[in-house]
C-alpha atoms as a PDB file:
ATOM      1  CA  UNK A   1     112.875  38.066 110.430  1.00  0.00           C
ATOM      2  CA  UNK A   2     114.767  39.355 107.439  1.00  0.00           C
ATOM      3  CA  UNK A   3     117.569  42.423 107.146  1.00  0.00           C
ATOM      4  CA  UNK A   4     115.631  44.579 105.071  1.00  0.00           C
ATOM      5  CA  UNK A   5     112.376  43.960 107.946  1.00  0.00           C
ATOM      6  CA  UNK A   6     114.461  44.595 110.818  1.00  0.00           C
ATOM      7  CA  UNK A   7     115.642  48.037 108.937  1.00  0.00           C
ATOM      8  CA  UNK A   8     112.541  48.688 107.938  1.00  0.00           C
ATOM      9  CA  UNK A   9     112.357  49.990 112.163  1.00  0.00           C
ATOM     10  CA  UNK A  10     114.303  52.864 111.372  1.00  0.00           C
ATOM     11  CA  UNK A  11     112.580  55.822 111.161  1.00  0.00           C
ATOM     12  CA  UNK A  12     114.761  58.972 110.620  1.00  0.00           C
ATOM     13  CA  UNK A  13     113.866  62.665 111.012  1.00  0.00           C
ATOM     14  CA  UNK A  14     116.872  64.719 110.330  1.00  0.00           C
ATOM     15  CA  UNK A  15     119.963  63.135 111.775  1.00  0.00           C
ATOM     16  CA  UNK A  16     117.626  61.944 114.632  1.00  0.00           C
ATOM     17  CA  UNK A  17     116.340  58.214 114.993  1.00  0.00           C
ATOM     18  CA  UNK A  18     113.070  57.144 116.702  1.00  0.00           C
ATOM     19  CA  UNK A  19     113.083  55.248 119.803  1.00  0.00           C
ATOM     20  CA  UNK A  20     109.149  54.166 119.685  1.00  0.00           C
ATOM     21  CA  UNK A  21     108.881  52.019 116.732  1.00  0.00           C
ATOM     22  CA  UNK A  22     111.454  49.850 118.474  1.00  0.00           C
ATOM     23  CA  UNK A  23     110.320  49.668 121.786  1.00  0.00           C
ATOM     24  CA  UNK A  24     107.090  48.793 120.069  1.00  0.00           C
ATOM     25  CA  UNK A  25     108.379  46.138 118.088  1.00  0.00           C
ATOM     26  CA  UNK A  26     110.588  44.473 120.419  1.00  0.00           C
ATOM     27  CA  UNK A  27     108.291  45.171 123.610  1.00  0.00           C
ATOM     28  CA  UNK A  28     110.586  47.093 125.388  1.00  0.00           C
ATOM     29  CA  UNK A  29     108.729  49.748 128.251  1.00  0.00           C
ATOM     30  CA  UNK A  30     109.353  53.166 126.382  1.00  0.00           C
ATOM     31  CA  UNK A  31     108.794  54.900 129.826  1.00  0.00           C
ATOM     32  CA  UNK A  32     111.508  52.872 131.303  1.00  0.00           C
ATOM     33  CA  UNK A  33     113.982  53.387 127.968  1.00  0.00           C
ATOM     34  CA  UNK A  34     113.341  57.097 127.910  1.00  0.00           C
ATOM     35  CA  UNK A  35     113.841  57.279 132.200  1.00  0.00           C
ATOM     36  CA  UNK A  36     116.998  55.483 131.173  1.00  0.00           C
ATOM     37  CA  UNK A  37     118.474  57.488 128.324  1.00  0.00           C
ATOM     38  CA  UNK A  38     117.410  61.141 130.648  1.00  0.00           C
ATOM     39  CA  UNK A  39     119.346  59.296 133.446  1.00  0.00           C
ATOM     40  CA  UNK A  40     122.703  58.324 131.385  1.00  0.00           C
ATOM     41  CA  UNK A  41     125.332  60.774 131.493  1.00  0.00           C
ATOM     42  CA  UNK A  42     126.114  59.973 127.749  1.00  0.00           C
ATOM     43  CA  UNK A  43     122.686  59.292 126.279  1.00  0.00           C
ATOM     44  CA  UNK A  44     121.237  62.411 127.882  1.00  0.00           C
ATOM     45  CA  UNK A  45     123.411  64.076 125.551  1.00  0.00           C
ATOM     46  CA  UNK A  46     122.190  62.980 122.095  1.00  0.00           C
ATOM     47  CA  UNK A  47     118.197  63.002 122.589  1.00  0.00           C
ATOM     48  CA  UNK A  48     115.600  65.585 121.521  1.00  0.00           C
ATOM     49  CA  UNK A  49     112.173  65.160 121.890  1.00  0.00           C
ATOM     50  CA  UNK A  50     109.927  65.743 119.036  1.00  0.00           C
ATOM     51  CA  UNK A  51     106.425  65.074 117.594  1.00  0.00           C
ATOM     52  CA  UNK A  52     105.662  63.205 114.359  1.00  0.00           C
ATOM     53  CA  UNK A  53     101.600  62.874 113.281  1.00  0.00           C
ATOM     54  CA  UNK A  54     102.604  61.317 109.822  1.00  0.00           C
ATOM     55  CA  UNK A  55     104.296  58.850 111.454  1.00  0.00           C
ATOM     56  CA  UNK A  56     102.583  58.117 114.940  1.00  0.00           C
ATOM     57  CA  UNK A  57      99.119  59.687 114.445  1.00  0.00           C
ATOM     58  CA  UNK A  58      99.198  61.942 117.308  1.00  0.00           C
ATOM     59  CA  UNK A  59     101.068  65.560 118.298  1.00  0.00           C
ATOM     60  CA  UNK A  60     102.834  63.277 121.402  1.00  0.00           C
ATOM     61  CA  UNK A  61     106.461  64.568 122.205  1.00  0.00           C
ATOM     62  CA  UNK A  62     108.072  61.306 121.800  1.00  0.00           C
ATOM     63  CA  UNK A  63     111.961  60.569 122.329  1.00  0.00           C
ATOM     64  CA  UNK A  64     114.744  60.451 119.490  1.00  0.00           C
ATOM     65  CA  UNK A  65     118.442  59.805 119.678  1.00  0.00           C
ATOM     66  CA  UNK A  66     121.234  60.889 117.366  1.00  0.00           C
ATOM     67  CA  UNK A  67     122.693  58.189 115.339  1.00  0.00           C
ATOM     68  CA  UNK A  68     125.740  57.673 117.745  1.00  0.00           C
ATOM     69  CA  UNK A  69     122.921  58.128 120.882  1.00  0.00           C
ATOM     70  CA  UNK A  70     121.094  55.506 118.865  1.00  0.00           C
ATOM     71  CA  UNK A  71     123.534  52.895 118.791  1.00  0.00           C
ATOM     72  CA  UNK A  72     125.033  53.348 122.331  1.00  0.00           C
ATOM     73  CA  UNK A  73     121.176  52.798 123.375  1.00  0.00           C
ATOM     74  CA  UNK A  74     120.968  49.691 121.556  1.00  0.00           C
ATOM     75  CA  UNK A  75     124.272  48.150 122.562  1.00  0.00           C
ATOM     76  CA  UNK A  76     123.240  49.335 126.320  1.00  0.00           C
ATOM     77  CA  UNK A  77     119.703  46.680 125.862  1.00  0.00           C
ATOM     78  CA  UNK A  78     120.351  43.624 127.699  1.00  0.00           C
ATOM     79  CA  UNK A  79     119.194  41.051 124.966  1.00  0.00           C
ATOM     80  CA  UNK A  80     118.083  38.916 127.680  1.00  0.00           C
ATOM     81  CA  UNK A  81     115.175  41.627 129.023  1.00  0.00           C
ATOM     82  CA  UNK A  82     113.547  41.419 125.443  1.00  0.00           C
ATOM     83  CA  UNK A  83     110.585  38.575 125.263  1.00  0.00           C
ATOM     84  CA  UNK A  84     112.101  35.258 124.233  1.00  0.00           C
ATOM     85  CA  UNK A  85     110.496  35.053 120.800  1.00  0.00           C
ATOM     86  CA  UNK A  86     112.133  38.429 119.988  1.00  0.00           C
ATOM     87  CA  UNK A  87     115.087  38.170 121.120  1.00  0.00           C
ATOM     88  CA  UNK A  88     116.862  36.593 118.083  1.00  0.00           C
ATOM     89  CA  UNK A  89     115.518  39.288 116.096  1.00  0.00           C
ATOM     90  CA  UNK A  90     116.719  41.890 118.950  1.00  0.00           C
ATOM     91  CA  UNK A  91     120.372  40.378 118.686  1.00  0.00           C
ATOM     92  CA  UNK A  92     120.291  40.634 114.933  1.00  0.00           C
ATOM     93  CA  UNK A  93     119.108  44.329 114.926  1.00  0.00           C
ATOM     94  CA  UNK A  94     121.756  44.798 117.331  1.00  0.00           C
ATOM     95  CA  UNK A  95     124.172  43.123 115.091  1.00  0.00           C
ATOM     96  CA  UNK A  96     122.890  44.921 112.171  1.00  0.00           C
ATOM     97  CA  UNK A  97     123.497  48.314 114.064  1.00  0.00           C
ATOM     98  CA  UNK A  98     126.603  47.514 115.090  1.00  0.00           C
ATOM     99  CA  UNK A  99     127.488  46.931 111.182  1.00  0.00           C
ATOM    100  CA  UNK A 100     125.985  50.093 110.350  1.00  0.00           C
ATOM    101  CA  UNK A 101     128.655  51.671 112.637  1.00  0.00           C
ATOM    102  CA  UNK A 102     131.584  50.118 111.975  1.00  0.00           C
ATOM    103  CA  UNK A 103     131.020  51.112 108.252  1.00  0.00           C
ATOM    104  CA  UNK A 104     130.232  54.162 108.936  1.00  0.00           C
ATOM    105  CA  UNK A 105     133.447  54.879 111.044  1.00  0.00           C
ATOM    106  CA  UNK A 106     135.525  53.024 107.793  1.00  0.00           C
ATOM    107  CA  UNK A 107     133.944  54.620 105.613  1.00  0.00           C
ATOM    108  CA  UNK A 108     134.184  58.173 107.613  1.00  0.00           C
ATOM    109  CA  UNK A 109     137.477  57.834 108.154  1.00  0.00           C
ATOM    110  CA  UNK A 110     138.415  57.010 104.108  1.00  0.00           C
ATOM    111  CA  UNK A 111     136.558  59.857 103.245  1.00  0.00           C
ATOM    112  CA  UNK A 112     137.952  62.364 105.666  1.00  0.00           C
ATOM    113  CA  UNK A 113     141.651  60.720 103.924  1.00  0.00           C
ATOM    114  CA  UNK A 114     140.351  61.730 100.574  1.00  0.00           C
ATOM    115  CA  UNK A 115     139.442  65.042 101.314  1.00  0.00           C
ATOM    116  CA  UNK A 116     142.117  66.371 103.112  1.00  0.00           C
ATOM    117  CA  UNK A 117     144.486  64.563  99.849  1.00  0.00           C
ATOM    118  CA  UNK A 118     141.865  66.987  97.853  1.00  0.00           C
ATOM    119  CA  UNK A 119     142.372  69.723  99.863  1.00  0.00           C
ATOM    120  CA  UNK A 120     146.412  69.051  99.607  1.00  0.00           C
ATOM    121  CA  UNK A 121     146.089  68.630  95.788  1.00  0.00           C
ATOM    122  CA  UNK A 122     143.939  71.833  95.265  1.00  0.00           C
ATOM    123  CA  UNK A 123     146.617  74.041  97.249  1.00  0.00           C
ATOM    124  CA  UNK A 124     149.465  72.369  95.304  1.00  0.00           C
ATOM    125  CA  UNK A 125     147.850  72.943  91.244  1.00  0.00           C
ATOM    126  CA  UNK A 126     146.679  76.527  92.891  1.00  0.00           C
ATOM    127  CA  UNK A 127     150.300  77.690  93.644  1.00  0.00           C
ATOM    128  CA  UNK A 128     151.319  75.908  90.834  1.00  0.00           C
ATOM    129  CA  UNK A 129     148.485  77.652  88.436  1.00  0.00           C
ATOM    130  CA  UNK A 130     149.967  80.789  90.261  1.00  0.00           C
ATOM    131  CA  UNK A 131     153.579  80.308  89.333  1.00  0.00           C
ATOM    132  CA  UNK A 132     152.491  79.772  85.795  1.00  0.00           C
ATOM    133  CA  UNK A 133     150.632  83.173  85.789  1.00  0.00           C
ATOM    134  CA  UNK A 134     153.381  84.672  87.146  1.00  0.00           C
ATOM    135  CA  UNK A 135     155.853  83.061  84.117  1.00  0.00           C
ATOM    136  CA  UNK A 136     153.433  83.875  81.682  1.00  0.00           C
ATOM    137  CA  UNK A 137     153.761  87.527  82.621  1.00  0.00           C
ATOM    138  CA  UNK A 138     157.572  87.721  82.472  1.00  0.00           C
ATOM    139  CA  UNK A 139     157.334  86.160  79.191  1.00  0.00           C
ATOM    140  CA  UNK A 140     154.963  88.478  78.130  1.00  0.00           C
ATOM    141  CA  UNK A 141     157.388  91.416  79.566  1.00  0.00           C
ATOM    142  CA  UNK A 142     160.460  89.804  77.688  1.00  0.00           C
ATOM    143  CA  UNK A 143     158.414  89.903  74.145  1.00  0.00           C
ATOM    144  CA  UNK A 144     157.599  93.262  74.666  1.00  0.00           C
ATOM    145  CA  UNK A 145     161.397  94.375  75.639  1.00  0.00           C
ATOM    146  CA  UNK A 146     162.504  92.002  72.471  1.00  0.00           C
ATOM    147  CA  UNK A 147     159.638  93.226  70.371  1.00  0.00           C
ATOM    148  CA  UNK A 148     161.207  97.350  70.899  1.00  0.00           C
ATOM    149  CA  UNK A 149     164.452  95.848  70.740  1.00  0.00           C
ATOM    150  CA  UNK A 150     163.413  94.616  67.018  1.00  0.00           C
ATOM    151  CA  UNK A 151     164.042  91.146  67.757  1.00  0.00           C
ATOM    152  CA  UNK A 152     161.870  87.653  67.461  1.00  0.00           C
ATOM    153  CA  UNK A 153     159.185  86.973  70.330  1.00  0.00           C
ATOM    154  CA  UNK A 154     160.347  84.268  72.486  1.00  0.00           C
ATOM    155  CA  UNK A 155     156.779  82.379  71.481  1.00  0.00           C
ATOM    156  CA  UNK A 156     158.727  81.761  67.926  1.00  0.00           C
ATOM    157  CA  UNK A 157     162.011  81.372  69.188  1.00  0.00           C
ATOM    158  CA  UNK A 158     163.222  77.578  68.617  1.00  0.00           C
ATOM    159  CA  UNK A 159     163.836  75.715  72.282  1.00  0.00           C
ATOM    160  CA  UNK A 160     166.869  75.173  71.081  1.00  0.00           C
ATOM    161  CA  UNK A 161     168.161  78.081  71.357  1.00  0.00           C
ATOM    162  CA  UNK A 162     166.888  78.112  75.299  1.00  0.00           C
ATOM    163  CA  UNK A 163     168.958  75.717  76.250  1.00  0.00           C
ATOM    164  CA  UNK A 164     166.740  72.862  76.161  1.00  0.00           C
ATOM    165  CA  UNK A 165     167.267  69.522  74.986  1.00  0.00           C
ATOM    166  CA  UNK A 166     165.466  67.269  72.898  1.00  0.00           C
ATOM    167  CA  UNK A 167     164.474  65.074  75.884  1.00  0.00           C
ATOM    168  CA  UNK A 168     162.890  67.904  77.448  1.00  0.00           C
ATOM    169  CA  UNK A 169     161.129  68.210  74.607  1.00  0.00           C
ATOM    170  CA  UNK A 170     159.751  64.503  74.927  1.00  0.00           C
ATOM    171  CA  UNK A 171     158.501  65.649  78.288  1.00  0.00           C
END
């Protein structure tokens, strides 16, 4: 059985997974896995129950995990309970799962490293963009003191005479 197949078994509502379409495919007792997940401290945790008639044809409060409930349910199947012409596939989809996660932690954690270097960055041109406001009003102050006093704006005065240098100017 292909990747894209063994996917194919996830069916999401919300952030939620479905337990059924599984336990159907890989012949596992659903009223032993749901007795299981109610039982386990962790598990019990990260289900809802919920009806889907699109999906199952019926109004039937069925079981559904949370993505990190979902996986700790999967890695919790003994591969060895699951009929022996499934259980390849089984150990793939666990495999497959156990992908998912890792690249979602990765790719979590990367992202939550970009955003607070975002956040950083945004505070730093903010009181930057603030500082210039705040020289862009002296300025404005000192033309109108030079412009009573009768002399040139500093907007036409040469940098030379402000003291800088030509490398600044390069800058």
């Amino acid at each position: 059985m292909d990747e894209q197949a063994l996917t194919s078994l996830l069916h999401f509502q919300d952030e939620h997974l479905w337990i059924k379409p599984i336990c159907d495919f890989f012949e596992i007792d659903m009223q032993n896995q749901t007795a299981n997940i109610r039982r386990d401290p962790f598990l019990a945790n990260h289900y809802e129950k919920n009806s889907n008639s699109l999906l199952f044809g019926d109004n039937y409060q069925r079981i559904l995990l949370d993505r990190f409930g979902f996986i700790v349910w999967i890695a919790n199947i003994n591969s060895n309970t699951i009929a022996e012409e499934k259980r390849e596939a089984f150990k793939k989809f666990q495999h497959l799962i156990y992908e998912f996660l890792h690249g979602s932690v990765k790719e979590n954690a990367e992202m939550k490293a970009l955003f607070i270097e975002r956040i950083k960055l945004k505070k730093e041109v903010a009181i930057k963009n603030d500082r210039i406001k705040f020289i862009d009003r002296r300025f404005s102050a000192f033309n109108e003191k030079k412009y009573l006093q009768g002399e040139l704006p500093l907007d036409q005065t040469d940098p030379k005479q402000l003291g800088e240098s030509e490398d600044s100017e390069a800058n």
